[in-house]
Protein backbone atom coordinates (compact mmCIF):
# COMPACT_ATOMS: atom_id res chain seq x y z
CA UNK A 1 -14.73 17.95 5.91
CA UNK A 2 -15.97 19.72 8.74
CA UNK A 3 -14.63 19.91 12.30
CA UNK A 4 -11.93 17.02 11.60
CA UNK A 5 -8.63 15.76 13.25
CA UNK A 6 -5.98 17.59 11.29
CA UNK A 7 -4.01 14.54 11.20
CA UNK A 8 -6.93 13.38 8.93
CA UNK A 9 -6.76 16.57 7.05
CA UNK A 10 -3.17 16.79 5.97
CA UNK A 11 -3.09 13.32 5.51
CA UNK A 12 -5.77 13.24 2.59
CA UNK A 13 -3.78 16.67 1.50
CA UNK A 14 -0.68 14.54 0.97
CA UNK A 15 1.48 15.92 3.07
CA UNK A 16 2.31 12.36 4.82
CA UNK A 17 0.53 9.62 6.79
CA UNK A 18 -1.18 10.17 9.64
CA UNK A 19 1.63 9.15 11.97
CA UNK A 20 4.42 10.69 10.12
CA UNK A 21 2.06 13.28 10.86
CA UNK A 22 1.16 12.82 14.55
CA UNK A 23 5.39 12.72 14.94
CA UNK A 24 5.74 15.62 13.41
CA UNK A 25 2.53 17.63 15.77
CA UNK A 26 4.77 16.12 18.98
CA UNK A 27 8.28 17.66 17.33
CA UNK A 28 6.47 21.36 17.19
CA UNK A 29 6.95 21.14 13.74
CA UNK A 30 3.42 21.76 12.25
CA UNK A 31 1.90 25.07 12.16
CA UNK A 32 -1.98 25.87 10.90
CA UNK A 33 -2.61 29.66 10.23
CA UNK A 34 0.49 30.65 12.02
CA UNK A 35 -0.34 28.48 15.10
CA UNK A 36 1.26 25.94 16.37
CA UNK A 37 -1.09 22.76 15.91
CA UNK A 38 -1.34 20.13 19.67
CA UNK A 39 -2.27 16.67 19.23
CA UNK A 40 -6.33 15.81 18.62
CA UNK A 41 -6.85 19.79 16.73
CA UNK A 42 -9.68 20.10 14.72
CA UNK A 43 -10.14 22.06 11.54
CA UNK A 44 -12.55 22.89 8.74
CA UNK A 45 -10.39 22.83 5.79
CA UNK A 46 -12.21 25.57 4.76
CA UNK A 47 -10.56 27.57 7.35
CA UNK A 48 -7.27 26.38 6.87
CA UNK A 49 -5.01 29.29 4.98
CA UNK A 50 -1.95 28.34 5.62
CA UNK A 51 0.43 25.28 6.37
CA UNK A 52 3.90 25.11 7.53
CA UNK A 53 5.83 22.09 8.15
CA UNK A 54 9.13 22.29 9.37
CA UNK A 55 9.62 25.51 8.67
CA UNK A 56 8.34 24.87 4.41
CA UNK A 57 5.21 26.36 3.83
CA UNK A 58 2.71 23.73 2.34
CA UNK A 59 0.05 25.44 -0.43
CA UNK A 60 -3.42 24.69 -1.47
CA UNK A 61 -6.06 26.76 -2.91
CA UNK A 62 -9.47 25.03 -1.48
CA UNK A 63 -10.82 21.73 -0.96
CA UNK A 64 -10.90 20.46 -4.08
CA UNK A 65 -6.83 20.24 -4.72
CA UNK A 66 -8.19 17.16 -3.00
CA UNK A 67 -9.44 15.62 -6.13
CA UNK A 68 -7.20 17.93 -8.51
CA UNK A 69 -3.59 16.62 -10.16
CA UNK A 70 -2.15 16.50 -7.39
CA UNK A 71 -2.88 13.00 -6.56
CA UNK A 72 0.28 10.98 -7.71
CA UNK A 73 0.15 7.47 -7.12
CA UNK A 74 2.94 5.68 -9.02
CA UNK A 75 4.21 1.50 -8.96
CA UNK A 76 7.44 0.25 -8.37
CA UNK A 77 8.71 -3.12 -9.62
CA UNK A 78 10.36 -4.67 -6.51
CA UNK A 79 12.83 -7.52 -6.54
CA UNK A 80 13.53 -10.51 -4.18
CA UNK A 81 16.19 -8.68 -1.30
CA UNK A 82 14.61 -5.52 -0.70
CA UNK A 83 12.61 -4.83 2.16
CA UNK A 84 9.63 -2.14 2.38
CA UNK A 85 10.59 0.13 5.04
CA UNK A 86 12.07 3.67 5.22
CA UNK A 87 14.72 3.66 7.13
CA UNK A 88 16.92 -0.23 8.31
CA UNK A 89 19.60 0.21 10.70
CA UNK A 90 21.43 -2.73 8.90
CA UNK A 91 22.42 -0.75 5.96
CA UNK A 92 19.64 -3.31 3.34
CA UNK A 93 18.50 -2.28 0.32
CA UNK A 94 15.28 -0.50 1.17
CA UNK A 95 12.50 0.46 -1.50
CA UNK A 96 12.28 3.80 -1.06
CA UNK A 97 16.04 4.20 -2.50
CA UNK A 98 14.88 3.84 -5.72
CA UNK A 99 11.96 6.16 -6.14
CA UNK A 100 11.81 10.01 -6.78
CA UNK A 101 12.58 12.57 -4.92
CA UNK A 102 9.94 14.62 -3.14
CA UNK A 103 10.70 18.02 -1.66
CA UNK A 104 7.64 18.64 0.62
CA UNK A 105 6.17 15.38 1.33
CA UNK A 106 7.07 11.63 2.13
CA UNK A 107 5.79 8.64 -0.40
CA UNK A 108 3.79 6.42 1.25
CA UNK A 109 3.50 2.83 0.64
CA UNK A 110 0.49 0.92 -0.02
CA UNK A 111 0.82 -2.67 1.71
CA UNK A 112 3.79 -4.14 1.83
CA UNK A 113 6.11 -7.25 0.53
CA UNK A 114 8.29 -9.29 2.67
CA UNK A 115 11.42 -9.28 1.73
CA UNK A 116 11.44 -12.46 -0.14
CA UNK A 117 8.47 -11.52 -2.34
CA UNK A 118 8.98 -9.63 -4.96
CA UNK A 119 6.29 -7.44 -7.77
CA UNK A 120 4.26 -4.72 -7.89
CA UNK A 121 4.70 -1.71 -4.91
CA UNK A 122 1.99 1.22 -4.70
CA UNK A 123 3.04 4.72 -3.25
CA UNK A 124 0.92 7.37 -3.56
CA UNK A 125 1.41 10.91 -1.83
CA UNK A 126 -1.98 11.21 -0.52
CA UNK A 127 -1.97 9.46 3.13
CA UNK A 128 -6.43 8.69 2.72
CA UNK A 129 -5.82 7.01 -0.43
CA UNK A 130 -3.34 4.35 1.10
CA UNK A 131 -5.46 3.97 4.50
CA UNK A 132 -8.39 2.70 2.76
CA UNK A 133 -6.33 0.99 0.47
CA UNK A 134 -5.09 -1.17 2.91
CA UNK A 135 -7.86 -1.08 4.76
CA UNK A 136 -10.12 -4.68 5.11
CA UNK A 137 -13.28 -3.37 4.85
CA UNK A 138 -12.62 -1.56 1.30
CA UNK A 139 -11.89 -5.75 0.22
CA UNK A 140 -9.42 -4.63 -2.43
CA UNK A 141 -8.05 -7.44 -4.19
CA UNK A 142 -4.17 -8.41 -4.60
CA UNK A 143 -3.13 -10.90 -7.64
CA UNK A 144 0.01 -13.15 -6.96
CA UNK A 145 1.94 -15.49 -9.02
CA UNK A 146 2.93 -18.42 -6.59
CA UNK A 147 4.77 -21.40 -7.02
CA UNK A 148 4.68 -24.56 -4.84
CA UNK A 149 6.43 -27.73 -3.97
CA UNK A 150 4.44 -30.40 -2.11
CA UNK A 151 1.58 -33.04 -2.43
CA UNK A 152 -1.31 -30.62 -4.31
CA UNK A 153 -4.80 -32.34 -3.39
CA UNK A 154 -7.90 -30.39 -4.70
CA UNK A 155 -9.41 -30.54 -0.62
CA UNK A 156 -6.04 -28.92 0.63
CA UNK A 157 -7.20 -26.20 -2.42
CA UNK A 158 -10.69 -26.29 -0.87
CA UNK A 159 -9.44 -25.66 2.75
CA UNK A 160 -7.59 -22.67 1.61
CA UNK A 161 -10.62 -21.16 -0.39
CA UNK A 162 -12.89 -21.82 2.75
CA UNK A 163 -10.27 -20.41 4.96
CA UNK A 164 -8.92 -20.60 8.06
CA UNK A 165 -7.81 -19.11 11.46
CA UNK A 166 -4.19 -18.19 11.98
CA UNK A 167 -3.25 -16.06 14.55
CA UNK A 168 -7.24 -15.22 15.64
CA UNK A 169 -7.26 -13.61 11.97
CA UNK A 170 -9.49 -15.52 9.41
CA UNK A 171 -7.77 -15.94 6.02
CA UNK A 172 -8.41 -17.32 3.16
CA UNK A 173 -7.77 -16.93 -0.91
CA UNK A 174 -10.84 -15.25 -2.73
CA UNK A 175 -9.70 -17.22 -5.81
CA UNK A 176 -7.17 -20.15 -6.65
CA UNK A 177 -6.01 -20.52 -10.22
CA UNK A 178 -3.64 -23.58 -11.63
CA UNK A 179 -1.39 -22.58 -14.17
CA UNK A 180 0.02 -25.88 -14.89
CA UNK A 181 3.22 -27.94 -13.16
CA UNK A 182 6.74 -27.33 -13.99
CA UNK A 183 9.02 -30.07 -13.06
CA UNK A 184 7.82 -30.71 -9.41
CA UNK A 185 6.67 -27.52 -8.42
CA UNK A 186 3.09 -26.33 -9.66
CA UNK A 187 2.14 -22.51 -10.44
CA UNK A 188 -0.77 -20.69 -9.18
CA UNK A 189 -2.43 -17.46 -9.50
CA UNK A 190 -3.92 -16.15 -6.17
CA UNK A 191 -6.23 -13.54 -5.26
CA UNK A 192 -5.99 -12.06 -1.93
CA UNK A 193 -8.94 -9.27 -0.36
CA UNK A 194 -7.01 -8.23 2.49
CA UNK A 195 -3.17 -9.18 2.52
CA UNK A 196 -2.30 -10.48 6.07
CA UNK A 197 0.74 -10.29 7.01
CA UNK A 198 3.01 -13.32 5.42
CA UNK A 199 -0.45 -14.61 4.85
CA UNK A 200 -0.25 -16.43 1.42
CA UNK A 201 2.67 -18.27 2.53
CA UNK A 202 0.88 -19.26 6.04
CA UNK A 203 -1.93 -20.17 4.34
CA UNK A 204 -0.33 -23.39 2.12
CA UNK A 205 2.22 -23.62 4.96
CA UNK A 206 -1.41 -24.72 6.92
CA UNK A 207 -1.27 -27.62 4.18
CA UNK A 208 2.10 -28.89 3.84
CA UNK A 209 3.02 -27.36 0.91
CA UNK A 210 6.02 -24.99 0.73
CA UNK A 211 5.97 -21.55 -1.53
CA UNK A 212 9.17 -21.29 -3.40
CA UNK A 213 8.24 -18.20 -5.80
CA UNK A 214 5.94 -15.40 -4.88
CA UNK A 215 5.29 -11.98 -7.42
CA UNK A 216 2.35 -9.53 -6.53
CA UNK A 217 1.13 -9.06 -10.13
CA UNK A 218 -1.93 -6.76 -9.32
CA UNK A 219 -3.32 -4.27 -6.65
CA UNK A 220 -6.61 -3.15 -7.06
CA UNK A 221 -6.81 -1.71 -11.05
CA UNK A 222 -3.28 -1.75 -11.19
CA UNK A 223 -1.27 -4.10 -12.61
CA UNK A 224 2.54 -5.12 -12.90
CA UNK A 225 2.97 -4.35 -16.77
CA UNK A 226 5.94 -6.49 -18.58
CA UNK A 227 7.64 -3.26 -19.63
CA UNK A 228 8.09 -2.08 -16.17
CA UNK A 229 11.84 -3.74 -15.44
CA UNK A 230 12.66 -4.50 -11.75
CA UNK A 231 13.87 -1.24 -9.60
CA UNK A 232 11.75 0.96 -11.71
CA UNK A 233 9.09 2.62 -11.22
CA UNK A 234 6.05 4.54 -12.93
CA UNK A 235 3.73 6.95 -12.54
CA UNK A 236 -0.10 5.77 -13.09
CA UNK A 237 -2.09 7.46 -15.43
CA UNK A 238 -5.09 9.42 -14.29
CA UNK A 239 -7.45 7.25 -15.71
CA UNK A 240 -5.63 4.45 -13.28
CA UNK A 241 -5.97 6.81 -10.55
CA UNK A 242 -9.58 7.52 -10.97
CA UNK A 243 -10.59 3.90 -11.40
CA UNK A 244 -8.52 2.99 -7.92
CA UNK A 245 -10.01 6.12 -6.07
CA UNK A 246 -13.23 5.03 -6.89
CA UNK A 247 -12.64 1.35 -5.76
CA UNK A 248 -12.51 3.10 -2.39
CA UNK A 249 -15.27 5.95 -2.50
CA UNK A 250 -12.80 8.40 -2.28
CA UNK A 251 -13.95 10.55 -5.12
């Protein structure tokens, strides 16, 4: 990692996300080898000795703490009222409430559920990790549960599998499974490979049909197991971790 924007840097060394970062460079509040660090630095990490943030000194022995234990990535089960954001001014339940405490660095969330959906959450500590998590090109699929209420025609199924525009953004589902009617609503299991915003429910909105449940069940590897209760959370194993870095090239 040579020569590279030390936003970049101390993002992939989990120390936050690359704006929490940025905000932090404008505040005065990072220092690299007892400097001060100004917007668009560059480093070789191999240079890098030492790293204080807000006054906390921030350790690492070489480059490859990169690919060491360090990496935590855990999921959180979230439920229907919630809304994924640090901080809300109205007082909501937020996400981040609920998840352990870090002393040095910030959890950062991978994607996002409206507040309305509920499932499977990823945070992970290690800003690179989430970026190309979220990121289109890496095409990393998201599993939903959905159930709908409205006139189900297999070409309304087909338009939604070929995809559409909405917004200038094309979207469509990568794979549309039917898990059977209950009552009048009908269940389906969806499979996203980018996760637009609000997108499932714009998508069969496009069709006249109206989504009355939706659960994120899977995220790359990882998946929303039944013994994980809502408001809790876990910590993936390495294995998990290894198998999801490598989804992304980032081993």
């Amino acid at each position: 990692m040579n020569n590279t924007k030390i936003q970049k840097i101390l993002s992939i060394l989990g120390c936050g996300s690359r704006r929490y970062i940025e905000s932090q460079i404008h505040l005065g509040f990072i220092y690299i080898n007892n400097i001060q660090v100004e917007i668009g630095a560059r480093y070789n990490i191999s240079d890098i000795q030492k790293i204080v943030i807000k006054g906390k000194n921030i350790l690492f022995k070489n480059q490859n703490r990169i690919f060491s234990k360090n990496i935590k990535i855990l999921k959180y089960h979230k439920p229907i009222g919630e809304i994924c954001t640090f901080k809300d001014p109205y007082k909501r339940f937020i996400v981040f409430r609920n998840l352990p405490f870090k002393q040095f660095e910030r959890w950062i969330m991978i994607g996002r559920l409206d507040i309305n959906t509920s499932g499977l959450l990823l945070f992970t500590n290690f800003g690179e990790i989430a970026y190309r998590l979220m990121h289109p090109k890496y095409a990393i699929e998201r599993e939903y549960l959905v159930c709908v209420k409205g006139k189900i025609l297999q070409k309304k199924i087909d338009i939604l599998k070929k995809g559409i525009f909405l917004k200038n953004v094309f979207c469509f589902f990568k794979t549309v499974i039917d898990l059977g009617q209950s009552k009048n609503k009908r269940w389906f299991k969806i499979i996203l490979l980018k996760g637009h915003n609000h997108e499932i429910r714009r998508l069969w909105n496009y069709v006249h049909i109206k989504v009355c449940i939706l659960k994120r069940i899977r995220y790359g590897n990882i998946t929303l197991s039944s013994d994980l209760s809502q408001k809790n959370f876990k910590f993936c194993k390495k294995t998990e971790i290894k198998k999801l870095c490598n989804l992304i090239h980032f081993f």
